[in-house]
Protein backbone atom coordinates (compact mmCIF):
# COMPACT_ATOMS: atom_id res chain seq x y z
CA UNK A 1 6.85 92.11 26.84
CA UNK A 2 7.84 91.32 23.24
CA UNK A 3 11.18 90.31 24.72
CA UNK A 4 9.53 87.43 26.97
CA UNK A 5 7.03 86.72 24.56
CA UNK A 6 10.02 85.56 22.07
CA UNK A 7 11.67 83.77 25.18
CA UNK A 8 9.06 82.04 25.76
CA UNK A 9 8.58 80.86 22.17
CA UNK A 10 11.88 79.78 22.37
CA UNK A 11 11.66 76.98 25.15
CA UNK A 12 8.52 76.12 23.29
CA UNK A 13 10.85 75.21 20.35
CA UNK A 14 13.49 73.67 22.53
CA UNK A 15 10.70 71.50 23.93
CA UNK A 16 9.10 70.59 20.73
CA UNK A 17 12.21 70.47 18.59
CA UNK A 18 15.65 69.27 20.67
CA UNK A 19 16.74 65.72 21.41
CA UNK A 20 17.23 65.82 25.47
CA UNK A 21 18.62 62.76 27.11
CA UNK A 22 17.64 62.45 30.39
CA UNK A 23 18.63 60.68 33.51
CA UNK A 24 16.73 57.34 33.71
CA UNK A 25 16.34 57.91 37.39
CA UNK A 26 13.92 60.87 36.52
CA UNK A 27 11.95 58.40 34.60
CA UNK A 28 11.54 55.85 37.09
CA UNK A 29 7.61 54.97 37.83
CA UNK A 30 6.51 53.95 41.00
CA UNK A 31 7.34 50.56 42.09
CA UNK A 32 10.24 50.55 39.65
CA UNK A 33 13.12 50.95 42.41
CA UNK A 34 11.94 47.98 43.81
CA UNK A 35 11.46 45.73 40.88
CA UNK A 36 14.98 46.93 39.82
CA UNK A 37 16.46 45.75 43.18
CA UNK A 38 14.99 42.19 42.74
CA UNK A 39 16.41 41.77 39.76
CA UNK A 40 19.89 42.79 40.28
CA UNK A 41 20.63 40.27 42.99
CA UNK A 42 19.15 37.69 40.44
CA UNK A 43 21.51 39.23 38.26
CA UNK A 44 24.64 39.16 40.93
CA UNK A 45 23.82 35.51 41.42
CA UNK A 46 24.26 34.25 37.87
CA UNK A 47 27.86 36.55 38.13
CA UNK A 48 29.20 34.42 41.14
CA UNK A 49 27.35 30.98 39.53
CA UNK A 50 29.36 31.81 35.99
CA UNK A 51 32.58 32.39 35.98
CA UNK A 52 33.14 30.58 32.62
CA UNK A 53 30.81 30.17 29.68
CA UNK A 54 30.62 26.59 30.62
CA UNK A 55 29.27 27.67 34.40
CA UNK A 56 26.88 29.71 32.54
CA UNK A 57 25.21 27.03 30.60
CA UNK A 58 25.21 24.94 33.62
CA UNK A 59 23.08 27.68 35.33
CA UNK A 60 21.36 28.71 32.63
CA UNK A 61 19.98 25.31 32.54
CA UNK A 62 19.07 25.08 36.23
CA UNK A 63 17.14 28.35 35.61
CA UNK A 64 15.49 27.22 32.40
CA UNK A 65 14.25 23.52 33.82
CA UNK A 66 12.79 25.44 36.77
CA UNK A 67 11.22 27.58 34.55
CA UNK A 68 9.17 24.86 32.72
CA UNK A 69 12.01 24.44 29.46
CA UNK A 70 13.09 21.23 28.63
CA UNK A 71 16.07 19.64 26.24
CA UNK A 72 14.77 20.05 22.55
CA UNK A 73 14.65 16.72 20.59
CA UNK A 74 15.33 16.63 17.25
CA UNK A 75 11.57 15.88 15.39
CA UNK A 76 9.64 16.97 18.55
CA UNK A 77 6.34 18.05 18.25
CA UNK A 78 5.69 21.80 19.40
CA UNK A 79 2.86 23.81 20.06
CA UNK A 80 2.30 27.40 20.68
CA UNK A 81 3.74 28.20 24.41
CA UNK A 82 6.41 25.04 24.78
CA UNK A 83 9.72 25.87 25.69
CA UNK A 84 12.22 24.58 24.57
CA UNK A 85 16.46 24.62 24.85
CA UNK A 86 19.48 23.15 23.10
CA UNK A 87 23.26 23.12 24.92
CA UNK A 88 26.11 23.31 22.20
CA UNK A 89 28.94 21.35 23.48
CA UNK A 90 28.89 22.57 27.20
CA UNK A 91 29.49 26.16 25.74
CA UNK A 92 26.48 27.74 24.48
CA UNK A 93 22.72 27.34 24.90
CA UNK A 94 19.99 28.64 22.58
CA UNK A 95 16.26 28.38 24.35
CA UNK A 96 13.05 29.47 22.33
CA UNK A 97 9.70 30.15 23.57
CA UNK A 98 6.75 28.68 20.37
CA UNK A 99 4.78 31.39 19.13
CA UNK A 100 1.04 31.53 18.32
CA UNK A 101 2.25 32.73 14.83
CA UNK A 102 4.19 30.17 12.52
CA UNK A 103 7.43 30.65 11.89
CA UNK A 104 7.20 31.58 8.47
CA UNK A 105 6.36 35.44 9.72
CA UNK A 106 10.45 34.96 11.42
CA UNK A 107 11.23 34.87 15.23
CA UNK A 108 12.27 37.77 17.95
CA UNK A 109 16.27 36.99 18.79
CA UNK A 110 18.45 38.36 21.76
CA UNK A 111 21.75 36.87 20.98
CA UNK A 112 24.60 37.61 23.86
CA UNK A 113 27.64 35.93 24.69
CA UNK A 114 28.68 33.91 27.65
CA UNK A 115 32.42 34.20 27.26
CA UNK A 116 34.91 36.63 29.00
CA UNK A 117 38.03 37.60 28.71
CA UNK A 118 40.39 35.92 30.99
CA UNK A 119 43.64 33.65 31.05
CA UNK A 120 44.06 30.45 29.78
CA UNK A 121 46.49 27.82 31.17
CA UNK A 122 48.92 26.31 28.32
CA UNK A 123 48.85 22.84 27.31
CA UNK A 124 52.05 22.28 29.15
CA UNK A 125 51.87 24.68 32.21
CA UNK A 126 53.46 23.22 34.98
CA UNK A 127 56.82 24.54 35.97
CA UNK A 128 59.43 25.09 38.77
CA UNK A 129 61.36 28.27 38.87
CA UNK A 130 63.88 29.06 42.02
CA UNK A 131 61.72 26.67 43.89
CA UNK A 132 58.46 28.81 43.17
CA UNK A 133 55.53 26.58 40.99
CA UNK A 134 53.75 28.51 38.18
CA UNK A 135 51.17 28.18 35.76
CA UNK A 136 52.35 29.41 31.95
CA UNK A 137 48.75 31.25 30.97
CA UNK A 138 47.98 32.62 26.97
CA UNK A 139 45.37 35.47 27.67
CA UNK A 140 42.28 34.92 25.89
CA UNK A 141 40.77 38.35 24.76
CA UNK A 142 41.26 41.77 24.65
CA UNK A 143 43.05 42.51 28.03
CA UNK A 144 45.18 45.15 29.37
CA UNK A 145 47.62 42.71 31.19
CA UNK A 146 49.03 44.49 34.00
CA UNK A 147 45.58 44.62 35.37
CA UNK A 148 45.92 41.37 36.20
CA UNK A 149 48.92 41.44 37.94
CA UNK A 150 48.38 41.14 41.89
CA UNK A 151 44.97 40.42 41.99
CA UNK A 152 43.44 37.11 43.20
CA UNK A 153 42.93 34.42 40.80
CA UNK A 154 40.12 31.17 40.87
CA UNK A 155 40.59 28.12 38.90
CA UNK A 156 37.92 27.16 36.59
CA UNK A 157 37.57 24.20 33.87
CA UNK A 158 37.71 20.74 32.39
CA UNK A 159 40.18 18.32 32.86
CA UNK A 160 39.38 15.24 30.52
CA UNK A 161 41.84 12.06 31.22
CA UNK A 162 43.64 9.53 28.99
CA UNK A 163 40.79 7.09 29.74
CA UNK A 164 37.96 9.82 28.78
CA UNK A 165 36.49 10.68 32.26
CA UNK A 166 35.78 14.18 32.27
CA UNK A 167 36.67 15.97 35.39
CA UNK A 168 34.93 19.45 36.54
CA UNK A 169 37.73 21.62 38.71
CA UNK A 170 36.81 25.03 40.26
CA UNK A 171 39.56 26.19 42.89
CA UNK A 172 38.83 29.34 44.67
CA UNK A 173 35.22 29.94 44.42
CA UNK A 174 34.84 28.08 48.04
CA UNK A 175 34.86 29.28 51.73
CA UNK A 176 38.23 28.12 52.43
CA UNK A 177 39.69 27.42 49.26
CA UNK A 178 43.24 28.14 48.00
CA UNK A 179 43.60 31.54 45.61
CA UNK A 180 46.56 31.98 43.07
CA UNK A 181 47.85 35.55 41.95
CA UNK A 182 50.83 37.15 39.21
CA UNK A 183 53.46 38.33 41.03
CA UNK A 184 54.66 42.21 39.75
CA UNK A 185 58.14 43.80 40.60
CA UNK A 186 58.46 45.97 43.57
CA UNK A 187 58.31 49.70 42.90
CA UNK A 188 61.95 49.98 44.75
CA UNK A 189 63.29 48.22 41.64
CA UNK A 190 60.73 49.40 38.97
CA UNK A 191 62.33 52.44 37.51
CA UNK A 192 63.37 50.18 34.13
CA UNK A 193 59.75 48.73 34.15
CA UNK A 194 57.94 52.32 34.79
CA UNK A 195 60.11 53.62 31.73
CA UNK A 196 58.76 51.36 29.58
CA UNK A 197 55.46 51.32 27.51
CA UNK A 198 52.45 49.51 28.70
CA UNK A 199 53.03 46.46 26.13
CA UNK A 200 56.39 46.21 27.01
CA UNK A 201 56.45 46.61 30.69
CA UNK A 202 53.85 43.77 31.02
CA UNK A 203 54.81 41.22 28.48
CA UNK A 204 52.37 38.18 27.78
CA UNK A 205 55.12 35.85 28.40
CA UNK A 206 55.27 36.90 32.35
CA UNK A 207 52.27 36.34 33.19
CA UNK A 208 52.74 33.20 34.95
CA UNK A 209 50.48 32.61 37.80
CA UNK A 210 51.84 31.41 40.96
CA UNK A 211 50.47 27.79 42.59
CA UNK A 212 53.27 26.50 44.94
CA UNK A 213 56.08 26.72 47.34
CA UNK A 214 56.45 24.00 49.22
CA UNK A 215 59.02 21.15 48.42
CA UNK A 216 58.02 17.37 48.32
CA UNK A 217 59.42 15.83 51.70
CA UNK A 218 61.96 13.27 51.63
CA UNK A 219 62.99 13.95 47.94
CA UNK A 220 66.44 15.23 46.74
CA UNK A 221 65.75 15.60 42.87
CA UNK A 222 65.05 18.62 41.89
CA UNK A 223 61.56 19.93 40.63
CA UNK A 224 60.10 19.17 44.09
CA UNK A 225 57.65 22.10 44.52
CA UNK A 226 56.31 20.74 41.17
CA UNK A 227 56.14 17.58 41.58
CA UNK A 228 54.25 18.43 45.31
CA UNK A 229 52.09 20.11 43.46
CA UNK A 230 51.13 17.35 40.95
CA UNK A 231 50.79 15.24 44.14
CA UNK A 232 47.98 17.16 45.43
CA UNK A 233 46.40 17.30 42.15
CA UNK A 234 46.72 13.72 41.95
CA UNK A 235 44.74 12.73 45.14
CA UNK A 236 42.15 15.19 44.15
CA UNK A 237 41.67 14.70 40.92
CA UNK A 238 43.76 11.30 39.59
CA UNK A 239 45.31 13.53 37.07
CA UNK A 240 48.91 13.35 35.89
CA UNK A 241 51.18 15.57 33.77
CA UNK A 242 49.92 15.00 30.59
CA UNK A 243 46.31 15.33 31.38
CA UNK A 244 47.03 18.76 30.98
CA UNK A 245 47.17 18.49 27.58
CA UNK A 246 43.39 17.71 27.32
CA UNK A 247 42.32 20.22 29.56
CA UNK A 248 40.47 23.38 29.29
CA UNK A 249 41.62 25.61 32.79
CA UNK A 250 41.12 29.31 32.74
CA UNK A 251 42.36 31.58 35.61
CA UNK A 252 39.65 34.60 36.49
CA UNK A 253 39.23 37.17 39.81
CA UNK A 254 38.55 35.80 42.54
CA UNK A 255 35.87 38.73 42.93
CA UNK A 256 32.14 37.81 44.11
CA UNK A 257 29.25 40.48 42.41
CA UNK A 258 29.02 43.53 44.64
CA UNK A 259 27.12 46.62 45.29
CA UNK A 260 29.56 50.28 44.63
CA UNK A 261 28.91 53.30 45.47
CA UNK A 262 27.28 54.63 48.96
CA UNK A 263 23.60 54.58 47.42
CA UNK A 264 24.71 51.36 45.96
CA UNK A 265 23.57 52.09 42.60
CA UNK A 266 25.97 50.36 40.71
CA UNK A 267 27.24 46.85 40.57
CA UNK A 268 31.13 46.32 40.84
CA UNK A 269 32.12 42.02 39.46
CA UNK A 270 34.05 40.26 36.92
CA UNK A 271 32.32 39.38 33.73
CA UNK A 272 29.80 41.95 32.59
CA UNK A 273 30.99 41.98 29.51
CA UNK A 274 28.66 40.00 28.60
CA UNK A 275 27.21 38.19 30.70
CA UNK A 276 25.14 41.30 31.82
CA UNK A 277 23.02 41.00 28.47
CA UNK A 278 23.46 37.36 28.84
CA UNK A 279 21.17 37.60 32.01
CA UNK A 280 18.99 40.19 30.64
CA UNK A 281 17.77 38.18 27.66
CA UNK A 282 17.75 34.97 29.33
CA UNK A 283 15.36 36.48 32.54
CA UNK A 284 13.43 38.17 29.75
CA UNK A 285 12.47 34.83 27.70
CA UNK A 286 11.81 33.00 31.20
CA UNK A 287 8.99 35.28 32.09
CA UNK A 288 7.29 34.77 29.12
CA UNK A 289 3.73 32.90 28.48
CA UNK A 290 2.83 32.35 24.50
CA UNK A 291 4.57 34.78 23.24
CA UNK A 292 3.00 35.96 19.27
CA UNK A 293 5.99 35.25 17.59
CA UNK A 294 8.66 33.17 18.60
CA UNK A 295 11.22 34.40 20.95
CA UNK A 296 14.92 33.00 20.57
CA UNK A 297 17.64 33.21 23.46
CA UNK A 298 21.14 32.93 22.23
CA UNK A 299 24.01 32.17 24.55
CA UNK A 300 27.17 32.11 22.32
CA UNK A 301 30.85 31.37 22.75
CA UNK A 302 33.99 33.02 21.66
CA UNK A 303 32.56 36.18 21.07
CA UNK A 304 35.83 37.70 22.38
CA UNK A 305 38.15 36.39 19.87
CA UNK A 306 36.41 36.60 16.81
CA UNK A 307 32.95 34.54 17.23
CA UNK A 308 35.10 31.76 15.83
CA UNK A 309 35.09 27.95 16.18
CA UNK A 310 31.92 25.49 16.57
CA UNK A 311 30.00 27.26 19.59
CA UNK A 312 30.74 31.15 18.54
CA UNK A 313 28.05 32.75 16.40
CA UNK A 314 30.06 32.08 13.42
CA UNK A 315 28.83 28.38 13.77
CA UNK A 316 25.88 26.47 12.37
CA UNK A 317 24.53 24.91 15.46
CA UNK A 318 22.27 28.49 15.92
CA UNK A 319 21.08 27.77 12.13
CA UNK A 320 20.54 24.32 12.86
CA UNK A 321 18.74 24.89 15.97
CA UNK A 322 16.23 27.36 14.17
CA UNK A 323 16.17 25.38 11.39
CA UNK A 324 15.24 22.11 13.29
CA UNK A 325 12.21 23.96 14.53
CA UNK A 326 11.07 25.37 11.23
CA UNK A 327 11.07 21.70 10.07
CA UNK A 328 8.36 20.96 12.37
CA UNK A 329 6.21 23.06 10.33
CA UNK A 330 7.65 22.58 7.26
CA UNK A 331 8.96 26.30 6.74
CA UNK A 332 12.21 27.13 5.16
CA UNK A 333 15.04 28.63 7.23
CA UNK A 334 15.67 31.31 4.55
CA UNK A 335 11.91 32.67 5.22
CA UNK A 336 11.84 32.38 8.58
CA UNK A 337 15.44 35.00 9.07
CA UNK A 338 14.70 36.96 6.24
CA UNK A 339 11.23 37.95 8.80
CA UNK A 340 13.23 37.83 12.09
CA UNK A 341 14.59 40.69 14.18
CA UNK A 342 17.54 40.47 16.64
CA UNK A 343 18.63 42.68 19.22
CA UNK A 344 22.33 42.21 19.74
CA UNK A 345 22.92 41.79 23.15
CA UNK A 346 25.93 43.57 23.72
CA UNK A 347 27.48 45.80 26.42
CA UNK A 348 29.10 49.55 25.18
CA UNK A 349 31.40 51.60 26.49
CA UNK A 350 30.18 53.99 29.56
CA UNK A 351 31.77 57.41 29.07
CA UNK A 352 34.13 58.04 31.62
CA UNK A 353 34.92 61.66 32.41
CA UNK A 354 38.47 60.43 34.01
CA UNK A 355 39.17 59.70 30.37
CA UNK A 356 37.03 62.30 28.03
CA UNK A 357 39.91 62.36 25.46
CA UNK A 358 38.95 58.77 24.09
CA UNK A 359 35.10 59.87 24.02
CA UNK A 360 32.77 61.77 21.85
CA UNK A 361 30.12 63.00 24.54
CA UNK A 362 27.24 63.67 22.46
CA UNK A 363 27.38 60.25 21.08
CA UNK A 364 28.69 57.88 24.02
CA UNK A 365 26.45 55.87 26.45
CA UNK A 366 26.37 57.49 30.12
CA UNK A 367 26.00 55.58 33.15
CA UNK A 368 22.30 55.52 34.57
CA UNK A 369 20.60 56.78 31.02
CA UNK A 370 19.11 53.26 29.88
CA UNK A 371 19.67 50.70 27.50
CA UNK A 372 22.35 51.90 25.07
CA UNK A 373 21.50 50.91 21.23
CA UNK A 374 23.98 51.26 19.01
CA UNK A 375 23.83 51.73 15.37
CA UNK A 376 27.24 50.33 14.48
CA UNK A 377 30.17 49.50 15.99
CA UNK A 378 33.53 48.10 14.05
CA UNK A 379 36.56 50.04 13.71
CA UNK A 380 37.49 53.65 12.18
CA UNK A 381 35.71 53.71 9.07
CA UNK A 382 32.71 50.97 10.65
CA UNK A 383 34.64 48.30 9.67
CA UNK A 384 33.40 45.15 11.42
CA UNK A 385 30.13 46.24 11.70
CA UNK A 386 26.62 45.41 11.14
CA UNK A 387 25.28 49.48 10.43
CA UNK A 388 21.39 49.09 11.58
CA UNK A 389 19.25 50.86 8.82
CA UNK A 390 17.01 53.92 9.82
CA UNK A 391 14.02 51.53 9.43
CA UNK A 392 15.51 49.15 11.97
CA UNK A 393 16.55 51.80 14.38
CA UNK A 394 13.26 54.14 13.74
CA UNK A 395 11.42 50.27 14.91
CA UNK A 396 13.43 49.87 18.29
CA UNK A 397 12.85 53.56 19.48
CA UNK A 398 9.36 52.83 18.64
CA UNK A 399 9.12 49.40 20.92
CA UNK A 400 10.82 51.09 23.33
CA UNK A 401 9.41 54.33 23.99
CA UNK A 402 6.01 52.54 23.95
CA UNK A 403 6.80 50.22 26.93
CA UNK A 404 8.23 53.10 28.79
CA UNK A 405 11.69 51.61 28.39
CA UNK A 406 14.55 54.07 29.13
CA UNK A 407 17.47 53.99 26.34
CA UNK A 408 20.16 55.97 24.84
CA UNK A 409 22.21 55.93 21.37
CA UNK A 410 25.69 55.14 21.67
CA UNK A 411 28.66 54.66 20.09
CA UNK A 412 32.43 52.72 21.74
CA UNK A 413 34.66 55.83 21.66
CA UNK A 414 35.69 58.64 19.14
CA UNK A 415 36.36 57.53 15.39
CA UNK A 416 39.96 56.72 15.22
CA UNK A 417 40.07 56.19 18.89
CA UNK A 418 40.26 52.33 18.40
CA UNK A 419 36.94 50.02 17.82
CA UNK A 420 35.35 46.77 18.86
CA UNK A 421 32.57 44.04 17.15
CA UNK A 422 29.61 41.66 18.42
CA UNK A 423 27.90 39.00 17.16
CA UNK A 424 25.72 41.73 14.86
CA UNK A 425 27.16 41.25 11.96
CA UNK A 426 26.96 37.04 11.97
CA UNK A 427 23.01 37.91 12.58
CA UNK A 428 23.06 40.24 9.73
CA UNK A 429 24.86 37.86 7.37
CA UNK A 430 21.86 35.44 7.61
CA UNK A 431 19.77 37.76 6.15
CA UNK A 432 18.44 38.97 9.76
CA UNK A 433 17.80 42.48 10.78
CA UNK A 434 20.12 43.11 13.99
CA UNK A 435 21.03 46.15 16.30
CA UNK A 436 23.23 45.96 19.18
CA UNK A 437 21.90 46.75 22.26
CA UNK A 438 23.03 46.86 25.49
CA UNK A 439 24.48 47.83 29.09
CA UNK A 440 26.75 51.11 29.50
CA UNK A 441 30.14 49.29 31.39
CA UNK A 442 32.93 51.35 33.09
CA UNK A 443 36.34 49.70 33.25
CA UNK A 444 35.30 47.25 30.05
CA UNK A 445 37.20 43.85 30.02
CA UNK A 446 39.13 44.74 33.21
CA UNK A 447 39.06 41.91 35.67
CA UNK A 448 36.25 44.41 38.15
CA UNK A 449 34.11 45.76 35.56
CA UNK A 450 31.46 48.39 36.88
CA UNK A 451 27.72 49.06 35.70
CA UNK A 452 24.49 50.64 36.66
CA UNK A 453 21.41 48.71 38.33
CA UNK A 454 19.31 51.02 36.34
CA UNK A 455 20.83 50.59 32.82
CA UNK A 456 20.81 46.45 33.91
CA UNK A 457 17.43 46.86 34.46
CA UNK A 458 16.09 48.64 31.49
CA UNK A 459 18.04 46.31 29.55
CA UNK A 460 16.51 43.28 30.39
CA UNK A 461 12.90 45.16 29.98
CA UNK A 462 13.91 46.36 26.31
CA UNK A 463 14.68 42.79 25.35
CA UNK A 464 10.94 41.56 27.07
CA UNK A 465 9.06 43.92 25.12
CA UNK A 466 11.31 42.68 21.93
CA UNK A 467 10.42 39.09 22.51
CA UNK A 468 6.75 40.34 23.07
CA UNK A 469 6.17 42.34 20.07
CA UNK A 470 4.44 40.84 17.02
């Protein structure tokens, strides 16, 4: 008897005392399934509508007019409940919903990024090789490159012309359209190649995407695939040549959003990283009324190479956005961020038991166990990173567990396993408390990136009750 007795006090400790994550499927209430389902083919949606960060915005808006927003005027007068947005040269958006409290008690901010990585054309692409055409391409972002060998490739941009019309060119994302892939060596004459490390086998320099065969008829110069080529793109698009040179094309998979799995719990596309935080704080701030404070959407660029440039997060336009609206009610910036709180919209790294080496289990995100929050990310020794104070993190779990929301602490891999930033740290610098927060992704900036509908879902509902909260 004393035996059980002490057994039983036992799992009375482990109840009261352990930290047990659990799966956020166990947690689901009723109705939740469904909900969860509705807003995962909104989410798939905004996937196939942005490919690029300029699709996003373009969509984003669409969303945000229907939604009752409208293009924010410098000097406009606001009241409580008006919503309002801003578009940063094609690139980024920041929305805000007016709170019933001023904005010298600070603002609620989900800042995400629209960008991805993917491959760039050079400024002078265009070239003939053994009668084949190709594309030269600089990879923007962290890749792995031979994962982008073989695939199917879309063509998304701007062209802008010597006269100044701006031209809008998406190849590949219509019934019918043409595709473009890499070409990769045969495995019959790969032993070389397979010896080789992974940098060297797959140099930057070869991946040079493939857009023509055919010869121009009736022509005995050479170049003639090439210059057939920049016929067709001629009569489509009354480019030339050296248009190229002020253009902005990007090649990305050729992969609409898809359910994975049998029980289709997960959702297979190109682009979660990070667009799948994107959509969650965006849907979030569209569903709000009069919020008490007031809620900020950020949408940034060039997240994955650095935050750099005029529309990353490294940028003014986000401080003069805010700043613009505090000047409607005559309330310093500095006060306003100093009051703010931001949830960092960022994905994390899924644990992936294929590849347990790279990951500490106790502290990685797993697939299906909520919104992952994450303390700090950086590099080795949290270098990079914004490190969330126990008074910031001790507020989320609070929010959270009060709405019901299902989360998880994370962190990207083990220590000295390698490392990665967001946008945190430009949100700390102005003096604004920030955590990262986001969706668990397998496969991260791979050209098919996989997540769960549940961890998408709880996402988006941890940044409502953030914008909510007073």
């Amino acid at each position: 008897m004393a035996e059980n007795k002490e057994l039983s006090r036992g799992k009375q400790l482990r109840e009261a005392l352990q930290y047990k994550r659990k799966n956020g499927y166990d947690c689901l209430r009723e109705g939740d399934l469904d909900k969860m389902e509705a807003y995962c083919e909104g989410y798939k949606k905004y996937l196939d509508a942005g490919k690029t960060e300029r699709e996003c915005v373009d969509y984003t808006v669409a969303m945000a007019e229907a939604a009752g927003f409208r293009a924010y005027e410098r000097g406009m007068a606001l009241k409580p409940g008006d919503k309002v947005y801003r578009i940063n040269r094609g690139k980024a958006i920041m929305l805000a919903v007016m709170g019933r409290k001023g904005l010298e008690h600070g603002v609620n901010i989900a800042a995400a990024h629209i960008d991805s990585p993917r491959l760039d054309l050079k400024q002078n692409p265009l070239y003939e090789a053994e009668e084949l055409a190709f594309f030269k391409t600089h990879y923007y972002g962290g890749i792995r490159k031979y994962q982008w060998m073989t695939i199917p490739l879309e063509l998304h941009g701007v062209v802008v012309l010597k006269d100044g019309t701006s031209l809008n060119v998406s190849v590949g994302s219509e019934a019918g359209d043409p595709l473009f892939t890499i070409t990769d060596l045969l495995p019959h004459l790969g032993a070389s190649q397979a010896g080789k490390k992974l940098n060297e086998a797959f140099p930057a320099e070869n991946l040079n995407i493939l857009v023509g065969s055919r010869p121009l008829a009736d022509d005995e110069d050479s170049d003639r695939v090439k210059i057939a080529v920049l016929d067709l793109l001629n009569r489509k698009y009354g480019m030339v040549e050296e248009d190229f040179i002020s253009a902005e094309l990007a090649a990305v998979p050729a992969y609409k959003a898809c359910d994975i799995g049998f029980d289709r719990s997960l959702i297979g596309a190109y682009g979660h990283d990070d667009r799948v935080c994107a959509y969650a704080s965006l849907a979030a701030l569209l569903e709000l009324d009069v919020p008490e404070r007031t809620a900020v959407c950020m949408l940034a660029d060039k997240e994955e190479i650095g935050s750099e440039g005029v529309s990353g997060m490294q940028s003014s336009a986000f401080d003069t956005f805010v700043g613009d609206l505090c000047e409607s009610q005559q309330v310093r910036l500095d006060v306003c961020f100093e009051r703010s709180f931001c949830l960092s919209a960022d994905v994390t790294a899924a644990y992936d038991p294929d590849y347990a080496e790279v990951y500490e289990k106790r502290n990685s995100a797993l697939v299906n166990y909520g919104m992952g929050l994450c303390k700090y990310t950086g590099a080795r020794g949290k270098s990079g990173a914004s490190d969330a104070s126990a008074e910031v993190v001790g507020y989320v779990r609070r929010v959270l567990d009060k709405a019901g929301v299902v989360w998880q602490m994370a962190e990207l891999g083990k220590v000295d396993a390698g490392g990665g930033g967001t946008v945190a740290c430009y949100m700390a610098n102005r003096n604004i408390d920030t955590i990262d927060a986001g969706v668990p992704v397998l496969s991260m900036h791979a050209p098919f990136e996989t997540v769960g509908k549940l961890d998408c879902y709880m996402t988006y509902r941890g940044m409502k009750v953030i914008f909510e909260e007073e």
